[in-house]
Protein backbone atom coordinates (compact mmCIF):
# COMPACT_ATOMS: atom_id res chain seq x y z
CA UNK A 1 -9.25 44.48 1.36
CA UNK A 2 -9.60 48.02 0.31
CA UNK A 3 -7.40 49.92 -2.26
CA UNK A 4 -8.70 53.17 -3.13
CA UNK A 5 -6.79 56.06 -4.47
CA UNK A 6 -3.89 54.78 -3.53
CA UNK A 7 -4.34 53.67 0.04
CA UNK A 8 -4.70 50.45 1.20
CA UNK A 9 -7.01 49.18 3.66
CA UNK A 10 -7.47 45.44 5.27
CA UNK A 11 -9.97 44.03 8.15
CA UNK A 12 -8.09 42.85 10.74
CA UNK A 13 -8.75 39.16 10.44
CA UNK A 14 -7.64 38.37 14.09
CA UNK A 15 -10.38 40.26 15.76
CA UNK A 16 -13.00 38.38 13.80
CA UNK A 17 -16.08 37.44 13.98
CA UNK A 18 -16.43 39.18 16.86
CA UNK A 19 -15.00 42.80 15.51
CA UNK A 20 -14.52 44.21 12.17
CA UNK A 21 -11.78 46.56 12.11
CA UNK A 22 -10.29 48.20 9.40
CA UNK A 23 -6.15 48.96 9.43
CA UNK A 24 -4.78 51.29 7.04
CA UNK A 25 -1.40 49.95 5.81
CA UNK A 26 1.29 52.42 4.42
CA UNK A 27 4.47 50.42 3.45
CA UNK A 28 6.56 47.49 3.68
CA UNK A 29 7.00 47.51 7.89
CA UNK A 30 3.47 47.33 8.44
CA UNK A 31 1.95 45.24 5.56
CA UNK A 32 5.16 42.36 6.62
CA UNK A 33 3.87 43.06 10.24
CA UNK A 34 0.03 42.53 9.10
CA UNK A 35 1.07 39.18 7.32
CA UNK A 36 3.08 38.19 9.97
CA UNK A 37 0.74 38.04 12.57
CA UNK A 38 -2.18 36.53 9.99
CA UNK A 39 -4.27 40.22 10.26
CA UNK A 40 -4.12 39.51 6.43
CA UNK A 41 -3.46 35.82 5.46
CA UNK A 42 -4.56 33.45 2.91
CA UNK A 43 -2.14 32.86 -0.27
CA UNK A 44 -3.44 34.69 -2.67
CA UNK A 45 -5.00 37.99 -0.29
CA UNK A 46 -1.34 38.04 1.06
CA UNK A 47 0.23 38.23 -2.50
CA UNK A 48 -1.70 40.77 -2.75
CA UNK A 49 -1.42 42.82 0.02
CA UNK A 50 2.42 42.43 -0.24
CA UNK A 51 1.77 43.71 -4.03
CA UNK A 52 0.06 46.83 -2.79
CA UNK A 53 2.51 47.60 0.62
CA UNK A 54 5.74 47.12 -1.89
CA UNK A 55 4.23 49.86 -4.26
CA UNK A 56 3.40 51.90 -1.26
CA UNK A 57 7.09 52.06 -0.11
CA UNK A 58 8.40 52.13 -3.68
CA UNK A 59 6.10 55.45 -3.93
CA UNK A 60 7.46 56.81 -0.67
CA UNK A 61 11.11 55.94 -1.02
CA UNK A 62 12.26 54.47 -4.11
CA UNK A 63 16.03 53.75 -2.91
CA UNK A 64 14.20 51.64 -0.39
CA UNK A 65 12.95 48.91 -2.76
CA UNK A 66 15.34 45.94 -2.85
CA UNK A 67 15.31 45.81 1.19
CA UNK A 68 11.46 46.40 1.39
CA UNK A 69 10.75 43.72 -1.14
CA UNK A 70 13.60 41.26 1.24
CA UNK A 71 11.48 42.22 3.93
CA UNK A 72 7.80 41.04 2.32
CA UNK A 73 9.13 37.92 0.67
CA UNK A 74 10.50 36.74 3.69
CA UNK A 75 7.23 37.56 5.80
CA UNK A 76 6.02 33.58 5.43
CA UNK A 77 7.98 30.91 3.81
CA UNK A 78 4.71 28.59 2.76
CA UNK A 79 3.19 29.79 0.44
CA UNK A 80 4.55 30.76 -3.05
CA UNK A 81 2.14 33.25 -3.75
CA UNK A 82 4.18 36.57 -1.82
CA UNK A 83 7.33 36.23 -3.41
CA UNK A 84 5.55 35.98 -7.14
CA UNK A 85 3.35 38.83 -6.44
CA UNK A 86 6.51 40.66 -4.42
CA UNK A 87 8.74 39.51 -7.72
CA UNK A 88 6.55 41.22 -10.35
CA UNK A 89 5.93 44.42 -8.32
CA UNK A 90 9.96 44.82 -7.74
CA UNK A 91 10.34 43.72 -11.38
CA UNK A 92 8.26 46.74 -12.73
CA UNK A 93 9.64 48.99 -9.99
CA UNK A 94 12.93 48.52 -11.30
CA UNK A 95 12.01 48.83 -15.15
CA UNK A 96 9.64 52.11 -14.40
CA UNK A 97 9.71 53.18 -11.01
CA UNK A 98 6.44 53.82 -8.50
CA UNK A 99 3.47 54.70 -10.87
CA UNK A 100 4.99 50.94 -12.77
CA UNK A 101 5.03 49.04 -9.24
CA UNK A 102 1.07 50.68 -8.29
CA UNK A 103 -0.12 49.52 -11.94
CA UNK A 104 1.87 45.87 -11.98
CA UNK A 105 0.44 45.63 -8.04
CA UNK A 106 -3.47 46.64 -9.56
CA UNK A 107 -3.00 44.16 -12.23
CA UNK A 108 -2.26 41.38 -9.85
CA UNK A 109 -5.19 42.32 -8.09
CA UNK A 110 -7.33 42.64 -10.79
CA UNK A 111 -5.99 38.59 -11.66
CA UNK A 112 -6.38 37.11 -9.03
CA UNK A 113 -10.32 38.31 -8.66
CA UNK A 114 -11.05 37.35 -12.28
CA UNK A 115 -8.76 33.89 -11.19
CA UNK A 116 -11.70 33.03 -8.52
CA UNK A 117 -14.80 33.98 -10.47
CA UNK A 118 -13.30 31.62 -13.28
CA UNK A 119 -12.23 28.77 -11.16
CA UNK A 120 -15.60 29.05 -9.09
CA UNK A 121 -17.12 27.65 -12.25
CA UNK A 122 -14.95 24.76 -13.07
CA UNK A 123 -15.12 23.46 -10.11
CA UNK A 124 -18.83 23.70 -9.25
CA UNK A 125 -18.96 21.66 -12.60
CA UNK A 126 -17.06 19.70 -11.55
CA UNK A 127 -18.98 18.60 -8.78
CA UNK A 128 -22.22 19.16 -9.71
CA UNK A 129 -25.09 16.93 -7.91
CA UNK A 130 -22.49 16.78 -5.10
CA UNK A 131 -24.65 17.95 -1.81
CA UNK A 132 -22.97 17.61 1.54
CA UNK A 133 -18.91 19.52 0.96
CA UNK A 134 -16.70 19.33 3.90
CA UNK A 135 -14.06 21.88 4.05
CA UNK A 136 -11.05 22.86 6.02
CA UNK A 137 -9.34 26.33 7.15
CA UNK A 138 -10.71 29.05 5.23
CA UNK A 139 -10.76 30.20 1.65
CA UNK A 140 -13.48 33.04 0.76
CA UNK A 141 -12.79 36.27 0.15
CA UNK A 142 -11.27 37.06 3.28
CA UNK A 143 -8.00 34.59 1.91
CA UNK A 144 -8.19 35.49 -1.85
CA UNK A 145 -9.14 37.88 -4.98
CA UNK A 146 -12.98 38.13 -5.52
CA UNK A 147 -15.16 35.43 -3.77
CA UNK A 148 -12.59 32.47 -3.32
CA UNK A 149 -10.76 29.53 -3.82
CA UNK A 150 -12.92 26.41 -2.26
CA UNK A 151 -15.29 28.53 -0.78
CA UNK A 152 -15.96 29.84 -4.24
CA UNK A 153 -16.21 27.20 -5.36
CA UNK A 154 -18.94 26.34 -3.09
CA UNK A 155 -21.13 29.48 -3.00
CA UNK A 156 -21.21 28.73 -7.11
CA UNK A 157 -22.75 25.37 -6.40
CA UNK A 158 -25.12 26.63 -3.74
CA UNK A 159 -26.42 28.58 -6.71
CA UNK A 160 -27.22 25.82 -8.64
CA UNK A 161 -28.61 23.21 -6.35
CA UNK A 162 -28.82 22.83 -2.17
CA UNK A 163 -25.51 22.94 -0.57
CA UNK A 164 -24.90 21.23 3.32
CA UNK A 165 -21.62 22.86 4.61
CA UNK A 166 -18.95 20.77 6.93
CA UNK A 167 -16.79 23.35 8.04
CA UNK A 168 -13.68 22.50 10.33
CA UNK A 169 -12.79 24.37 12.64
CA UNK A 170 -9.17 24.27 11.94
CA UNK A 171 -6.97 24.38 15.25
CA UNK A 172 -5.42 26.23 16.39
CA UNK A 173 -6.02 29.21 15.38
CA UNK A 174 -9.82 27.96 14.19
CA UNK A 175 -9.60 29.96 10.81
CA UNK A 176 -12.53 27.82 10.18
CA UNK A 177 -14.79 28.59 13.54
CA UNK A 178 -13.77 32.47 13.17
CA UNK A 179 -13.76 32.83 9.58
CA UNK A 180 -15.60 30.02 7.26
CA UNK A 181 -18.40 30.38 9.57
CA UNK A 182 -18.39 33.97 9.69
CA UNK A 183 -18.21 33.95 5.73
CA UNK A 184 -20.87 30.80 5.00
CA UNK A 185 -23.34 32.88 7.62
CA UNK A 186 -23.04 36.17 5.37
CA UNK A 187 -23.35 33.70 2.45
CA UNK A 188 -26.60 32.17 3.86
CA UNK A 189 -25.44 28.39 3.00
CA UNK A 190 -26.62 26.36 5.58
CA UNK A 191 -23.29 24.49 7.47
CA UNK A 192 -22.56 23.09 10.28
CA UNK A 193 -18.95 23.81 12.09
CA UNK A 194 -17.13 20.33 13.34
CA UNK A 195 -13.87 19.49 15.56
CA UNK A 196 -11.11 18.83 13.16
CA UNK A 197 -10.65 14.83 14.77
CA UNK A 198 -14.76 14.42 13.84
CA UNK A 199 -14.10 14.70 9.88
CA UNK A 200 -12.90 11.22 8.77
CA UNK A 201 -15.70 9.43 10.99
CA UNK A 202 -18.06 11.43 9.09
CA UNK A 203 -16.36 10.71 6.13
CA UNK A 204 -16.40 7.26 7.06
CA UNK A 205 -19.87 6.89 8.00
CA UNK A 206 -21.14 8.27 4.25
CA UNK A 207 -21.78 11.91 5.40
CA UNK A 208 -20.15 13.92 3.33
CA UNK A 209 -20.20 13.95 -1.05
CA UNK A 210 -17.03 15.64 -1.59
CA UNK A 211 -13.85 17.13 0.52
CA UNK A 212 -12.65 20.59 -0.93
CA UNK A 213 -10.16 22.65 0.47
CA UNK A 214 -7.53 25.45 -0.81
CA UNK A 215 -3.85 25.51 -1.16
CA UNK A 216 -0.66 27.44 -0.50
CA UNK A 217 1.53 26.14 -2.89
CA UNK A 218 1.34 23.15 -5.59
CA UNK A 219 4.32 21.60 -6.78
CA UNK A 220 5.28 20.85 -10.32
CA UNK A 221 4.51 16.83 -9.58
CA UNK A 222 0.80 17.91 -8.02
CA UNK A 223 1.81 17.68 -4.54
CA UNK A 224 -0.48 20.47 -2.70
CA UNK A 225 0.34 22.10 0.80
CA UNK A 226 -2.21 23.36 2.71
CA UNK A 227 -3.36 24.09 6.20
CA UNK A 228 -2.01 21.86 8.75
CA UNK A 229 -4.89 18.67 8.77
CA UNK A 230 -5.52 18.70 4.93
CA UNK A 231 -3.41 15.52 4.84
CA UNK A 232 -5.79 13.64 7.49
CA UNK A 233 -9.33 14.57 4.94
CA UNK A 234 -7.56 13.59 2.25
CA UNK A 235 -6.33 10.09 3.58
CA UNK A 236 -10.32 9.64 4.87
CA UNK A 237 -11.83 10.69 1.55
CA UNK A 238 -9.13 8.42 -0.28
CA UNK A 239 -10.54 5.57 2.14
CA UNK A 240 -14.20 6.19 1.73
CA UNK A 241 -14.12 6.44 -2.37
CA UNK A 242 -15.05 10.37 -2.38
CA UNK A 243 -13.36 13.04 -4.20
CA UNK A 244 -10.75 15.14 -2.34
CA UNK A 245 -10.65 18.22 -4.52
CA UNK A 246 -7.86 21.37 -4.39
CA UNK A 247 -9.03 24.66 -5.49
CA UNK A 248 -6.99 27.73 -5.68
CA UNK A 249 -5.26 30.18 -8.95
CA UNK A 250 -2.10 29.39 -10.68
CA UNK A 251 -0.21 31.54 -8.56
CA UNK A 252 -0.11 29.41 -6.29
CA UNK A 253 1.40 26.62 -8.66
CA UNK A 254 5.19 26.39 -8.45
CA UNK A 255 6.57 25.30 -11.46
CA UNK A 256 10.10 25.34 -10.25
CA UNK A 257 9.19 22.97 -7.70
CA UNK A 258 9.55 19.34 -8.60
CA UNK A 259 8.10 17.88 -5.40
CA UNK A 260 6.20 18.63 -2.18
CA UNK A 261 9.39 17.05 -0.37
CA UNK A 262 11.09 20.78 -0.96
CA UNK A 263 8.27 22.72 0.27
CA UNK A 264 9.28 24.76 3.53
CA UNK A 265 7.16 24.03 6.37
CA UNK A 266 6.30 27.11 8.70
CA UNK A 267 6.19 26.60 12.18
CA UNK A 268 4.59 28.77 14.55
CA UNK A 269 4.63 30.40 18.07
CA UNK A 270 4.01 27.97 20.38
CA UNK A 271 1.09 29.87 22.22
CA UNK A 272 -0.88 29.52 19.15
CA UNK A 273 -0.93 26.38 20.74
CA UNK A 274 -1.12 26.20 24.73
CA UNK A 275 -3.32 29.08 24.26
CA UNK A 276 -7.29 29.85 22.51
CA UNK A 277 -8.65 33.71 22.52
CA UNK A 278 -5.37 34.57 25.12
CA UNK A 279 -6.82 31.59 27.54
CA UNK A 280 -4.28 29.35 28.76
CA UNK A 281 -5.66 25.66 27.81
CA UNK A 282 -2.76 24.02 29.84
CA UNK A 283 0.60 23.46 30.79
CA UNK A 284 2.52 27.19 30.55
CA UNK A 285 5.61 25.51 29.07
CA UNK A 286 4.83 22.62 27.91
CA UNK A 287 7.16 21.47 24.71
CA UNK A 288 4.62 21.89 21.23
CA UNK A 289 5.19 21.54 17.39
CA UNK A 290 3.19 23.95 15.79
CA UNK A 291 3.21 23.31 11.77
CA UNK A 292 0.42 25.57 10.14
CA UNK A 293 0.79 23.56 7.06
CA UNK A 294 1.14 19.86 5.70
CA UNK A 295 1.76 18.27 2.54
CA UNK A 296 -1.14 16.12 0.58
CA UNK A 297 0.53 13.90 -2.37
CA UNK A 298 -0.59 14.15 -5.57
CA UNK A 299 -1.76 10.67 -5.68
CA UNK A 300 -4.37 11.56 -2.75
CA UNK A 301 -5.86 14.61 -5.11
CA UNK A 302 -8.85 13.83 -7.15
CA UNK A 303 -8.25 17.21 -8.93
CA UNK A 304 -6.90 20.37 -8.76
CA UNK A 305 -8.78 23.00 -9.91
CA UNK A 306 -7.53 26.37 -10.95
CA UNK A 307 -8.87 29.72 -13.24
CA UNK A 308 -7.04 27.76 -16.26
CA UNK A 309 -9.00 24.39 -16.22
CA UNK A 310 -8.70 21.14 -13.92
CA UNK A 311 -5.85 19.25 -13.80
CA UNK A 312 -7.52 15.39 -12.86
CA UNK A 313 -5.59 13.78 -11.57
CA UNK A 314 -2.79 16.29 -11.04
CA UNK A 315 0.64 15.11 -12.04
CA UNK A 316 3.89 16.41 -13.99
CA UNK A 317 2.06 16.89 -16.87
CA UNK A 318 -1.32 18.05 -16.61
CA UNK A 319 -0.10 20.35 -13.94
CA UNK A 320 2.48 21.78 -17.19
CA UNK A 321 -0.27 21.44 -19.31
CA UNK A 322 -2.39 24.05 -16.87
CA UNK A 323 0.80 26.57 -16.26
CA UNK A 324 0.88 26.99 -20.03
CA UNK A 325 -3.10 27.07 -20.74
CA UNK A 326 -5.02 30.40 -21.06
CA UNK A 327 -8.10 31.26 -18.78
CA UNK A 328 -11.04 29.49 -19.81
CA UNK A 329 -14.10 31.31 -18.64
């Protein structure tokens, strides 16, 4: 993501890795449309992004700000990160108008970078002498602020000792085939991209040190959604006696939320489904459930880790304990 001089810029995440293509966003139509159909997606980067497009409309039309900011909140239900960025935007629109909304949508921005360099560290601490990380979906920079949530995480360890890479490739819309790889390549950490069915055998068989992954929103009792299959690696590396680690900034904690059990589920178009790179892969019609996220319980989470510290094991209180801490690093 670009934001220069007041114009925002994002690649277009759905022609990757095959073509990187900028699209120049100017409001609240497009950015919702760009969210929408995942050209910008990860919790955090579309917090962001809905930051930056509500500031952008503000500055064009300021009567239009209580219907743009319905609009962006309402672009994906999951995760809690668009209406708290869209909140504080409309917030400071209201109090000062458009030059408010650009410097509350900057500061976000500027947060949730210094969120990932600081929880980068925590958790490559935290699993220090940990070699072989499987993760799932994707979660560098092309789904947050600065370098990351998991990934982050993971390029800081590479730095301090040799890091093997499981990377799922995260059907259906293989965020991890398109986009971990694309990122880990760029990284140069050595990895090795796997069906999403292969991971608990591999778990199973003593393959992998640690499971690490991201999240889209973490309720007040720990309970962590995620990108649909998170549940399945967590259930494996509860079986095998490895940690399952979350990674991702505060924002994406909500407080207000006492269990997983009230998190909205998205579903999505079916041909996300029947369908890979426009190719049919079956049946035209067939019937198909398409959740892109599922809920991991607390109890499954070794720890969460976040910009503020590590709540292990996340629960009701250490999960309070983080929401009220100040950055560490």
């Amino acid at each position: 993501m670009s934001w220069r001089e007041g114009r925002l810029s994002v690649l277009d995440q759905t022609l990757l890795p095959g073509e990187e293509r900028w699209l120049d966003l100017h409001g609240a139509a497009d950015t919702t449309e760009a969210i929408r159909r995942l050209a910008v997606r990860g919790a955090p980067l579309i917090g962001i992004a809905a930051g930056y497009g509500l500031a952008l409309e503000v500055a064009r039309d300021p009567a239009g700000l209580e219907p743009a900011a319905a609009l962006l909140a309402a672009a994906r239900p999951t995760a809690v990160n668009l209406g708290w960025a869209v909140g504080r935007v409309a917030a400071a629109a209201r109090a000062g108008g458009a030059e408010a909304a650009r410097a509350e949508a900057e500061a976000i921005h500027a947060e949730e970078d210094a969120a990932a360099a600081a929880l980068a560290v925590h958790g490559a601490a935290l699993l220090a002498g940990r070699r072989r990380i499987l993760t799932h979906c994707n979660t560098g920079a092309l789904a947050t602020g600065g370098q990351g949530s998991a990934l982050g995480v993971i390029a800081e360890l590479a730095r301090l000792n040799d890091v093997e890479v499981l990377a799922c490739e995260t059907r259906p819309l293989l965020q991890g085939a398109r986009l971990t790889a694309w990122e880990l390549e760029r990284l140069e950490i050595p990895f090795a991209l796997l069906v999403d069915a292969a991971a608990a055998g591999l778990i199973r068989r003593g393959e992998v040190d640690a499971v690490i992954v991201g999240c889209d929103r973490v309720a007040a009792n720990g309970d962590v959604a995620n990108k649909v299959g998170t549940y399945a690696h967590a259930l494996a590396a509860n079986a095998a006696g490895i940690p399952f680690v979350v990674a991702g900034p505060t924002s994406s904690i909500d407080g207000d939320l006492p269990s997983g059990d009230g998190i909205v589920i998205e579903e999505r178009d079916a041909d996300e489904v029947r369908r890979a790179g426009g190719a049919l892969l079956g049946l035209p019609d067939v019937a198909v459930r398409n959740p892109a996220f599922d809920v991991t319980p607390a109890a499954l989470v070794t720890a969460l880790v976040t910009e503020r510290g590590i709540a292990a094991p996340p629960g009701a209180g250490s999960i309070a304990a983080l929401l009220a801490a100040p950055v560490t690093v």
